[in-house]
N, C-alpha and C. Protein backbone atom coordinates (compact mmCIF):
# COMPACT_ATOMS: atom_id res chain seq x y z
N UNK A 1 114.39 108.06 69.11
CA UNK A 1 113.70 108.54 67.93
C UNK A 1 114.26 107.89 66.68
N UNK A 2 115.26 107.95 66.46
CA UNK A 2 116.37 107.29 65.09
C UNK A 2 117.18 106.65 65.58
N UNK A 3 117.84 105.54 64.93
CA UNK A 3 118.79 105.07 65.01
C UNK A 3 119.85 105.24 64.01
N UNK A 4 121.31 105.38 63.91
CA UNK A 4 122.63 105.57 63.33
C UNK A 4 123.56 105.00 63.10
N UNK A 5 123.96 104.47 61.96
CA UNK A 5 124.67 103.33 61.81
C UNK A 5 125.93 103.90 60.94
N UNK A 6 126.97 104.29 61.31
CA UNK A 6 128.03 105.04 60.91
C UNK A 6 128.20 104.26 58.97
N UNK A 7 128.01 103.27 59.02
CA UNK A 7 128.75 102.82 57.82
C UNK A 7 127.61 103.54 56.69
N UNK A 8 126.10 103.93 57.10
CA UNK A 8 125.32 104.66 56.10
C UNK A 8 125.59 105.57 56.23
N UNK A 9 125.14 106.01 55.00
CA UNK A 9 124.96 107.52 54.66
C UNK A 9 123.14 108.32 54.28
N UNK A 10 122.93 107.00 54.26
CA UNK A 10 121.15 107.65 54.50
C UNK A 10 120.48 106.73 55.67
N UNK A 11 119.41 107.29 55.79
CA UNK A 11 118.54 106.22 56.63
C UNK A 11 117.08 106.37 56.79
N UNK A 12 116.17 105.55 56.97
CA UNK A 12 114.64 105.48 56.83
C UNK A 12 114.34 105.75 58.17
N UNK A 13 113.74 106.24 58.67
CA UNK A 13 112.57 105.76 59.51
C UNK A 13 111.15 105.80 59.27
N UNK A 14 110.50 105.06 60.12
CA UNK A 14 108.91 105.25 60.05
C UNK A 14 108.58 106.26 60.41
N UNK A 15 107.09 107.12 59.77
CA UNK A 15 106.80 107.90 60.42
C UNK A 15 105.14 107.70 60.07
N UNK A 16 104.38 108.38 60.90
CA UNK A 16 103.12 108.17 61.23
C UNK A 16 102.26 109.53 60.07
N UNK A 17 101.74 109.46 59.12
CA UNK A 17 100.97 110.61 59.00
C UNK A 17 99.83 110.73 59.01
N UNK A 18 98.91 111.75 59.41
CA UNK A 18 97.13 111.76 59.78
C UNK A 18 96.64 112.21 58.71
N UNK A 19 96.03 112.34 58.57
CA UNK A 19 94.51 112.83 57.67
C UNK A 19 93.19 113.23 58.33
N UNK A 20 92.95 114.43 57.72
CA UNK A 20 91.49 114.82 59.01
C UNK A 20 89.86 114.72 57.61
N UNK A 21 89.29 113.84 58.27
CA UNK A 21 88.56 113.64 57.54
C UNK A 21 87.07 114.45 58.08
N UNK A 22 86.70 115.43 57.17
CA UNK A 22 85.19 115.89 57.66
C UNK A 22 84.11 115.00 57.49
N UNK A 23 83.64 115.40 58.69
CA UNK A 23 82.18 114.83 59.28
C UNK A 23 81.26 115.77 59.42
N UNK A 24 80.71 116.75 58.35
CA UNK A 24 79.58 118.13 59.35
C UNK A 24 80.50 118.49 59.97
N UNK A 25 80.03 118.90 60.73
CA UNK A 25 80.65 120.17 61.79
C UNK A 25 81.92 119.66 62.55
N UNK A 26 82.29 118.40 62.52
CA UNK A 26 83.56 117.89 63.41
C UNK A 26 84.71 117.54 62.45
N UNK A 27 85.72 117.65 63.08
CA UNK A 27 87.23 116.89 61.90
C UNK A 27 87.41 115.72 63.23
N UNK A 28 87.50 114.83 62.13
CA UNK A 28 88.09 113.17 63.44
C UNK A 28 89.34 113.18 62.36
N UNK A 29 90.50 112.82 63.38
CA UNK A 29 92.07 112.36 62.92
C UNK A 29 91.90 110.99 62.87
N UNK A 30 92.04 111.01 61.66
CA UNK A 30 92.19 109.31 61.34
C UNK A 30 93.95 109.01 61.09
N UNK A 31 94.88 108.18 61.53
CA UNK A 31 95.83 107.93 61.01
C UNK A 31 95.92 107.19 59.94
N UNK A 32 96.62 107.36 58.77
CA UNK A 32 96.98 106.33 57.93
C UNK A 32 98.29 104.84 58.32
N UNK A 33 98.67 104.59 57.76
CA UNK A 33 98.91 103.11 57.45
C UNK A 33 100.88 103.94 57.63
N UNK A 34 101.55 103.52 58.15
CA UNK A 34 102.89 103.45 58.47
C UNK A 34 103.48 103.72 57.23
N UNK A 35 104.71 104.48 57.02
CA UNK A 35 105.27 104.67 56.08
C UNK A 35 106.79 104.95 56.31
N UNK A 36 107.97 104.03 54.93
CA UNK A 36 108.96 104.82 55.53
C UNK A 36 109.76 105.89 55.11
N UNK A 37 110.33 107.01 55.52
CA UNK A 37 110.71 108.03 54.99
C UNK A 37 112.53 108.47 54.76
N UNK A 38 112.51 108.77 54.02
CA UNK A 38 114.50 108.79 53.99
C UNK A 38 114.71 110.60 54.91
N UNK A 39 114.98 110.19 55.62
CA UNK A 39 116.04 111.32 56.70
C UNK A 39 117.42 111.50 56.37
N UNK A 40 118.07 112.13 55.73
CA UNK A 40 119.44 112.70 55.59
C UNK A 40 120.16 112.56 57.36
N UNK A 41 121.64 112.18 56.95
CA UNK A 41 121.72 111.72 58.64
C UNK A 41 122.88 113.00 59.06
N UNK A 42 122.18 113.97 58.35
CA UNK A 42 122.64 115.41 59.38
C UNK A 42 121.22 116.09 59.68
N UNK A 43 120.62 115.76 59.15
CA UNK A 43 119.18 116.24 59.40
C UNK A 43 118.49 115.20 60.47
N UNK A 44 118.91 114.28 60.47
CA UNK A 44 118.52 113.36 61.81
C UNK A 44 119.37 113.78 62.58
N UNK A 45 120.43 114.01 62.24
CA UNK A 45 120.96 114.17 63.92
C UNK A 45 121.11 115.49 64.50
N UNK A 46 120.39 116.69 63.43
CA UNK A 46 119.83 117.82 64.14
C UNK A 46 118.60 117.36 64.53
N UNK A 47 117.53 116.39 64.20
CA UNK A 47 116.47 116.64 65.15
C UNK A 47 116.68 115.43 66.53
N UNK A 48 117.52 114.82 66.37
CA UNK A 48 118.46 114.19 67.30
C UNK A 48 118.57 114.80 68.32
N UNK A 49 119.33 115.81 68.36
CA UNK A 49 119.93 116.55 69.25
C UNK A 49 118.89 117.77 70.09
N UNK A 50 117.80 117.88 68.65
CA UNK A 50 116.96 118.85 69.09
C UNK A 50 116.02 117.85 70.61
N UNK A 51 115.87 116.78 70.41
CA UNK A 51 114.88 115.58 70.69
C UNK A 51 115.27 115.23 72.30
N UNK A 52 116.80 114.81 72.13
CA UNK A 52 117.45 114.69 73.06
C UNK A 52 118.16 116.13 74.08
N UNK A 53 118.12 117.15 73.37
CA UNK A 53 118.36 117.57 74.48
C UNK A 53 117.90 119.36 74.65
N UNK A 54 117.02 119.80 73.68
CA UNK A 54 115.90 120.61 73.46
C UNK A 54 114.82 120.49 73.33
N UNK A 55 114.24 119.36 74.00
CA UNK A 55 112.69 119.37 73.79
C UNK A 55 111.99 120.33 74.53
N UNK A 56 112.32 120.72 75.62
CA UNK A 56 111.70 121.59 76.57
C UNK A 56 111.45 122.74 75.37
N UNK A 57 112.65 123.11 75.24
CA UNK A 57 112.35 124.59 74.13
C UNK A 57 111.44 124.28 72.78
N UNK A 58 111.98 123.46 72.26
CA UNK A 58 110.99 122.80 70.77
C UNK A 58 109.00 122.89 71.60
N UNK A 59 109.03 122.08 72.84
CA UNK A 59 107.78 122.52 73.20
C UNK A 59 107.04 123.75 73.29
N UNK A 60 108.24 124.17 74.49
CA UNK A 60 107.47 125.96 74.47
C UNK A 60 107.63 126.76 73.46
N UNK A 61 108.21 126.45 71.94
CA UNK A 61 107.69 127.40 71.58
C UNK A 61 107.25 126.46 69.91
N UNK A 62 106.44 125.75 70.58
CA UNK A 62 105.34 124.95 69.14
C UNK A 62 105.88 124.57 68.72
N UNK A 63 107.01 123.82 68.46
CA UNK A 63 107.98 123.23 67.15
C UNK A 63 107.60 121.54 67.46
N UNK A 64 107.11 120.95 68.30
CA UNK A 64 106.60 119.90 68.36
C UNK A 64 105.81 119.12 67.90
N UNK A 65 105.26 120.10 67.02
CA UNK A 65 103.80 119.73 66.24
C UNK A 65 103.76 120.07 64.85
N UNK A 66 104.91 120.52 64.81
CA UNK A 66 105.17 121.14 62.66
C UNK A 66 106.27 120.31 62.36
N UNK A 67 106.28 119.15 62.54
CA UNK A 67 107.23 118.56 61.50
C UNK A 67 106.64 118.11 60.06
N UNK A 68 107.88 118.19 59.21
CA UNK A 68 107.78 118.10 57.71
C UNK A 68 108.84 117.23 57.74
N UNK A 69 109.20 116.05 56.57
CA UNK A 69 109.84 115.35 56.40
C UNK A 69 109.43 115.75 54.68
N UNK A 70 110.38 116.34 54.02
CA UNK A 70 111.00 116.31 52.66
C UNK A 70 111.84 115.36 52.03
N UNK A 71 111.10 114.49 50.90
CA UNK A 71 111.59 113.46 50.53
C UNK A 71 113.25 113.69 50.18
N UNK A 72 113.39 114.46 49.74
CA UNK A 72 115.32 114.63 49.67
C UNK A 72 115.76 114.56 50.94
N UNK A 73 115.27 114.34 52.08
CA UNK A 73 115.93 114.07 52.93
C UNK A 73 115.73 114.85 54.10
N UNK A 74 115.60 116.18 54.05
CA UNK A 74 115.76 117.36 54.91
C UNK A 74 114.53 117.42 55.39
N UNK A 75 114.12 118.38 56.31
CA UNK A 75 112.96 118.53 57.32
C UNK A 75 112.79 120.00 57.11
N UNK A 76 111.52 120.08 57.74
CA UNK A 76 111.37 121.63 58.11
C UNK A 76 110.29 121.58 59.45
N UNK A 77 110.44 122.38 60.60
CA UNK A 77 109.80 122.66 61.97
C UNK A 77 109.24 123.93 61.82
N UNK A 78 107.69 124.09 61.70
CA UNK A 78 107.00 125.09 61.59
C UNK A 78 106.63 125.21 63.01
N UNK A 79 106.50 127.21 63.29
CA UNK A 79 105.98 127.77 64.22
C UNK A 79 104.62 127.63 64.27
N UNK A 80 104.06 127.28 65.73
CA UNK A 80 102.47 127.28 64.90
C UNK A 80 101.97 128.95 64.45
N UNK A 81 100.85 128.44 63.73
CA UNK A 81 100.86 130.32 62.97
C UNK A 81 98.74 130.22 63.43
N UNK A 82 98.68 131.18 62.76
CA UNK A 82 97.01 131.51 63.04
C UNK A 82 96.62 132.23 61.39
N UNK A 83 96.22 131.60 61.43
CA UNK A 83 94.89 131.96 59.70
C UNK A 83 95.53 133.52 58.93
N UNK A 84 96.21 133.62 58.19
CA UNK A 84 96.41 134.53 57.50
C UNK A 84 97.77 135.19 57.93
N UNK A 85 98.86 134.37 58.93
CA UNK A 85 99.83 135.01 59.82
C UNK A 85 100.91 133.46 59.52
N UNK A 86 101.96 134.44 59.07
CA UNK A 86 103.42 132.91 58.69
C UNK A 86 104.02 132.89 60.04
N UNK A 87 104.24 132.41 60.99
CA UNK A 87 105.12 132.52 62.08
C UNK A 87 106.00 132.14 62.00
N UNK A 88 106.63 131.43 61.08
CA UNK A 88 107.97 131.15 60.99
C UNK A 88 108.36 129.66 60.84
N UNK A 89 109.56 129.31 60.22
CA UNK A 89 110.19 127.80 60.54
C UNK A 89 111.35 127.81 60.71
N UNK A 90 111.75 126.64 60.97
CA UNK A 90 113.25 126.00 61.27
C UNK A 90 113.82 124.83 59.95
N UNK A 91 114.33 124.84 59.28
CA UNK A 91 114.92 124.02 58.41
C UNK A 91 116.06 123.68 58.10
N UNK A 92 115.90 122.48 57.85
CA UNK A 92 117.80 122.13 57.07
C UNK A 92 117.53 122.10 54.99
N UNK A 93 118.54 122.59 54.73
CA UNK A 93 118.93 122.26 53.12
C UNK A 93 120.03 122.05 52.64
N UNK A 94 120.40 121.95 51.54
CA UNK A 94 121.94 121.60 51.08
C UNK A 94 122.04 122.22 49.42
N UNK A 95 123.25 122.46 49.73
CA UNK A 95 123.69 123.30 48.69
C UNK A 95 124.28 122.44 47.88
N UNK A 96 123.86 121.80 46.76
CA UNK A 96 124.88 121.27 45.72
C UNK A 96 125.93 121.28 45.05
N UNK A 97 126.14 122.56 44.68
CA UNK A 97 127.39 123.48 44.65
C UNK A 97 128.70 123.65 45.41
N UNK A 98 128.16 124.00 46.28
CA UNK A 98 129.06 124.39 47.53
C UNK A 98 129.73 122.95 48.00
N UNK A 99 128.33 121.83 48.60
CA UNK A 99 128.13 120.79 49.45
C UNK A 99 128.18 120.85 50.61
N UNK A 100 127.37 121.98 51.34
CA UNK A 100 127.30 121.99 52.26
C UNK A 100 125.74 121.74 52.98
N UNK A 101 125.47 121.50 54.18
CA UNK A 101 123.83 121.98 54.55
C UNK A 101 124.25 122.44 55.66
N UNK A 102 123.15 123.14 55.67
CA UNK A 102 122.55 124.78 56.57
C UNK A 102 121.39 124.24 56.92
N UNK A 103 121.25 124.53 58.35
CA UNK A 103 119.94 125.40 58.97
C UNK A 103 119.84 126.80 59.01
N UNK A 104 118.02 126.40 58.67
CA UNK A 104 118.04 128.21 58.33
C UNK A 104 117.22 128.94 59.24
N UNK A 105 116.70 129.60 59.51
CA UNK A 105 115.69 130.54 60.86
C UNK A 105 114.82 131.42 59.89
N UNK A 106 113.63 131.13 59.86
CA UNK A 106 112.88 132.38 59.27
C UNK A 106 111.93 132.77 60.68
N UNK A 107 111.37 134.19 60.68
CA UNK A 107 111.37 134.47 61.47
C UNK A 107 110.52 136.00 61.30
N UNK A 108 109.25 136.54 61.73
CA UNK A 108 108.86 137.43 60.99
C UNK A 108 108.87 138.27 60.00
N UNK A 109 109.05 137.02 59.05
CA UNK A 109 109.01 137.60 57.93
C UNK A 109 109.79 137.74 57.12
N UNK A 110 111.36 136.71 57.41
CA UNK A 110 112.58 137.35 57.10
C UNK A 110 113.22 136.21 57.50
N UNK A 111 114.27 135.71 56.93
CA UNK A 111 115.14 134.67 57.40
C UNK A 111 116.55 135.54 58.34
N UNK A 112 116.32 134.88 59.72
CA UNK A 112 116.80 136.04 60.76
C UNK A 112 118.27 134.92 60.85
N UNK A 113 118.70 133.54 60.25
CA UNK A 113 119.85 133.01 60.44
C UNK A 113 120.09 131.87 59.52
N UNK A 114 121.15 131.72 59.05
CA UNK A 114 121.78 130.40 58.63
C UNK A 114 122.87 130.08 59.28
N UNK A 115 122.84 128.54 59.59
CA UNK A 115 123.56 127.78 60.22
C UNK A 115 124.10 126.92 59.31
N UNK A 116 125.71 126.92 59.27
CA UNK A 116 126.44 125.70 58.77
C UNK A 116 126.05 124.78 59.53
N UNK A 117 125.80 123.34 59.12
CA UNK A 117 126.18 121.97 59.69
C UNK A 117 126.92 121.53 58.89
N UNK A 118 127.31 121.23 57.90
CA UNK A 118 128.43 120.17 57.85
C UNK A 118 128.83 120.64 56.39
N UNK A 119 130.23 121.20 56.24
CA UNK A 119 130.79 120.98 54.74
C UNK A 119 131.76 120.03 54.49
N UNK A 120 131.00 119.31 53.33
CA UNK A 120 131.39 117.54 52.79
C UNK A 120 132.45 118.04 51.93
N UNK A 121 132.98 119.35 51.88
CA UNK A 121 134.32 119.30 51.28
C UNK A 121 135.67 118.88 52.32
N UNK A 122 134.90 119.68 53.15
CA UNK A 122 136.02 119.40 54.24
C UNK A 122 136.11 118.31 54.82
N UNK A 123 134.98 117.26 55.44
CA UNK A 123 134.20 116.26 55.12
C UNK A 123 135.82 114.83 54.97
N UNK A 124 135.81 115.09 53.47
CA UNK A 124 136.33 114.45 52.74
C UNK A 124 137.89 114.72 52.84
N UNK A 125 138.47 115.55 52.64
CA UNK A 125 139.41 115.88 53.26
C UNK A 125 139.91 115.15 54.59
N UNK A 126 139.33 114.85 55.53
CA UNK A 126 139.73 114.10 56.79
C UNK A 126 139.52 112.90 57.09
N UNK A 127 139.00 112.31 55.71
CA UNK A 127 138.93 110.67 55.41
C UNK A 127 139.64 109.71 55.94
N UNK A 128 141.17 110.29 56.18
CA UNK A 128 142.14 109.46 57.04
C UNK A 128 141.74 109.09 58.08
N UNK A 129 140.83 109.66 58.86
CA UNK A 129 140.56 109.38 60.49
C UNK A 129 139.61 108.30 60.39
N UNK A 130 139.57 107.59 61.88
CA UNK A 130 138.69 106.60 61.58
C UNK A 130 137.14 107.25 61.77
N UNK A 131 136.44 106.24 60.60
CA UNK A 131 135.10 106.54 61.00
C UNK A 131 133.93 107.31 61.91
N UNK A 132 134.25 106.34 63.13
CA UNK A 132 133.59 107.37 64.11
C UNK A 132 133.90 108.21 64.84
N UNK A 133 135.28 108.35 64.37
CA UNK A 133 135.80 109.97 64.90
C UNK A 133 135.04 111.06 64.13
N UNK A 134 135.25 110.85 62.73
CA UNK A 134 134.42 111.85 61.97
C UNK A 134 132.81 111.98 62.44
N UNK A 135 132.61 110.70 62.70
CA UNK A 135 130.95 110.77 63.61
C UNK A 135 130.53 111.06 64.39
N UNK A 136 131.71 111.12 65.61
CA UNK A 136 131.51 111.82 66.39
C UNK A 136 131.87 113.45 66.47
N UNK A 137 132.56 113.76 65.58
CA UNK A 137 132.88 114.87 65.56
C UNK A 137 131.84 116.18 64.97
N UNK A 138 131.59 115.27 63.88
CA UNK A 138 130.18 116.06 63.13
C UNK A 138 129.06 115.60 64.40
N UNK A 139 128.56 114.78 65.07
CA UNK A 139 127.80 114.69 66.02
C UNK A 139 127.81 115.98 67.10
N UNK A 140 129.03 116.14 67.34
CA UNK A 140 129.52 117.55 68.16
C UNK A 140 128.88 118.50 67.51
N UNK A 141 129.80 118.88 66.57
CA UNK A 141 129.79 120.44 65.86
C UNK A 141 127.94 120.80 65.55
N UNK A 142 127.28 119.66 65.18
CA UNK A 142 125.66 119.98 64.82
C UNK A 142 125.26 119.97 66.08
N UNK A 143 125.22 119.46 67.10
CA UNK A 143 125.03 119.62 68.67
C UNK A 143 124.90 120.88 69.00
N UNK A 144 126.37 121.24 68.46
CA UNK A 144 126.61 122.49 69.10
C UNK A 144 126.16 123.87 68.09
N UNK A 145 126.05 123.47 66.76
CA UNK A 145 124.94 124.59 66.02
C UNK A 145 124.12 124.43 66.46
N UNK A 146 123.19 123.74 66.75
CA UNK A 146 121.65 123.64 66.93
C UNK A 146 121.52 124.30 68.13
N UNK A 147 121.92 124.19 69.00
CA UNK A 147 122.54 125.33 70.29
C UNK A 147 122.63 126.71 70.20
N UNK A 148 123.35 126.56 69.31
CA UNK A 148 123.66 128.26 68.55
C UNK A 148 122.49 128.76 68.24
N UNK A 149 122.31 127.97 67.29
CA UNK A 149 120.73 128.48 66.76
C UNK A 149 119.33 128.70 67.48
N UNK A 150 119.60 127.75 68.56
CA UNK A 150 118.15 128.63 69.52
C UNK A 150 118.53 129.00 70.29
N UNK A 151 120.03 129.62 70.94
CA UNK A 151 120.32 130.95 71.64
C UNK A 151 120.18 132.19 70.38
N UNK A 152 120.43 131.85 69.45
CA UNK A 152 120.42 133.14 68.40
C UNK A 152 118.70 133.64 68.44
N UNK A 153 117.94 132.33 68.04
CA UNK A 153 116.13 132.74 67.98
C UNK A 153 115.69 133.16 69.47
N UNK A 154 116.80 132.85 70.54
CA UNK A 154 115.92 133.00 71.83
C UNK A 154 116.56 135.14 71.91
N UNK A 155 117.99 135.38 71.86
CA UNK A 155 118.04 136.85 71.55
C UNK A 155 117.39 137.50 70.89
N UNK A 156 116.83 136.83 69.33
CA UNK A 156 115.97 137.56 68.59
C UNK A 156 114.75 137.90 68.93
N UNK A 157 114.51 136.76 69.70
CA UNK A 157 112.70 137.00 70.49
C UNK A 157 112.74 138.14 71.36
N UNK A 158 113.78 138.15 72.17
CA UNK A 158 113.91 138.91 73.12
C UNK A 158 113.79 141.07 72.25
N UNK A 159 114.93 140.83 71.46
CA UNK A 159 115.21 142.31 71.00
C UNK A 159 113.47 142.54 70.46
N UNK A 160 112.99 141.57 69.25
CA UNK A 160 111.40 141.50 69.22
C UNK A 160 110.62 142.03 70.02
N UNK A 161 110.58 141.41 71.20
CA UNK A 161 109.49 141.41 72.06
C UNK A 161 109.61 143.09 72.99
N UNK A 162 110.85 143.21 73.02
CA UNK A 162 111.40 144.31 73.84
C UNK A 162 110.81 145.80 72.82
N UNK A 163 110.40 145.67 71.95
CA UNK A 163 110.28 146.65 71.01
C UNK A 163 111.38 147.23 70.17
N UNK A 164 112.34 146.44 69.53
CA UNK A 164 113.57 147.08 68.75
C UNK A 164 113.19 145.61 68.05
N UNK A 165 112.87 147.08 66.93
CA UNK A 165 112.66 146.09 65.48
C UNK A 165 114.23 145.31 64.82
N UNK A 166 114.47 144.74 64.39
CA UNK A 166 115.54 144.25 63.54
C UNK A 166 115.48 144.93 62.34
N UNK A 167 116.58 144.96 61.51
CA UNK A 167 116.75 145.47 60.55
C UNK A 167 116.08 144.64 59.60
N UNK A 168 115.35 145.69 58.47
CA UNK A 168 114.90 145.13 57.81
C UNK A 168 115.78 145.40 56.16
């Protein structure tokens, strides 16, 4: 899906976007013309990880088909929803302040989680090490949130579905 080149700190890829053009009674998907987009490379390598080794789940439960690419960099994975009903998304953001980014879980109605991925204070702090230790290391730790995070949405579905509301 992406490629990673430790010495950046941002990176492009192409991405494809459609346009549905009416005809009367039919919509035909026309694609447009290639474009390239800046991906933040913790936000690539959560959908990295999602790609490589959650697709099964990203499928079954619609996240395959709601991607957003936000020019600052970050993404967002929408639930599919039905006409007048939010079902929810999956996103990364970053805190300027702080310097950190989070994935977040919204989730009927309610943001049901935030996930640290990576604080660039601390980040920086471990500058001594070589390169792709830190790359691989943050490669880990978002691996292993993104993990977290759809065992956390897969319990929440469950208490959901079971009839025990969450706190509101």
């Amino acid at each position: 899906m992406f490629s990673f080149t430790p010495q950046k700190h941002t990176q492009r890829v192409l991405a494809r976007s459609t346009r549905f053009l009416s005809s009367g009674a039919t919509n035909v998907e026309q694609p447009s013309l290639l474009q390239y987009v800046y991906v933040h490379h913790v936000s690539q390598t959560v959908l990295q990880h999602m790609q490589d080794k959650q697709s099964a789940w990203l499928c079954r439960h619609g996240l395959d088909r709601g991607l957003q690419l936000a020019s600052n960099g970050t993404f967002c994975l929408s639930f599919p929803s039905r006409p007048g009903y939010d079902a929810g998304r999956v996103w990364t953001w970053y805190d300027p302040v702080q310097k950190q980014h989070w994935l977040s879980v919204y989730r009927h109605h309610k943001i049901i989680g935030r996930f640290l991925l990576l604080d660039s204070r601390n980040t920086l702090r471990t500058r001594s090490q070589h390169p792709l230790i830190i790359m691989d290391e943050m490669r880990r730790h978002i691996g292993d949130t993104v993990d977290h995070m759809i065992s956390y949405i897969d319990e929440h579905e469950r208490r959901t579905d079971n009839g025990g509301q969450e706190d509101k």
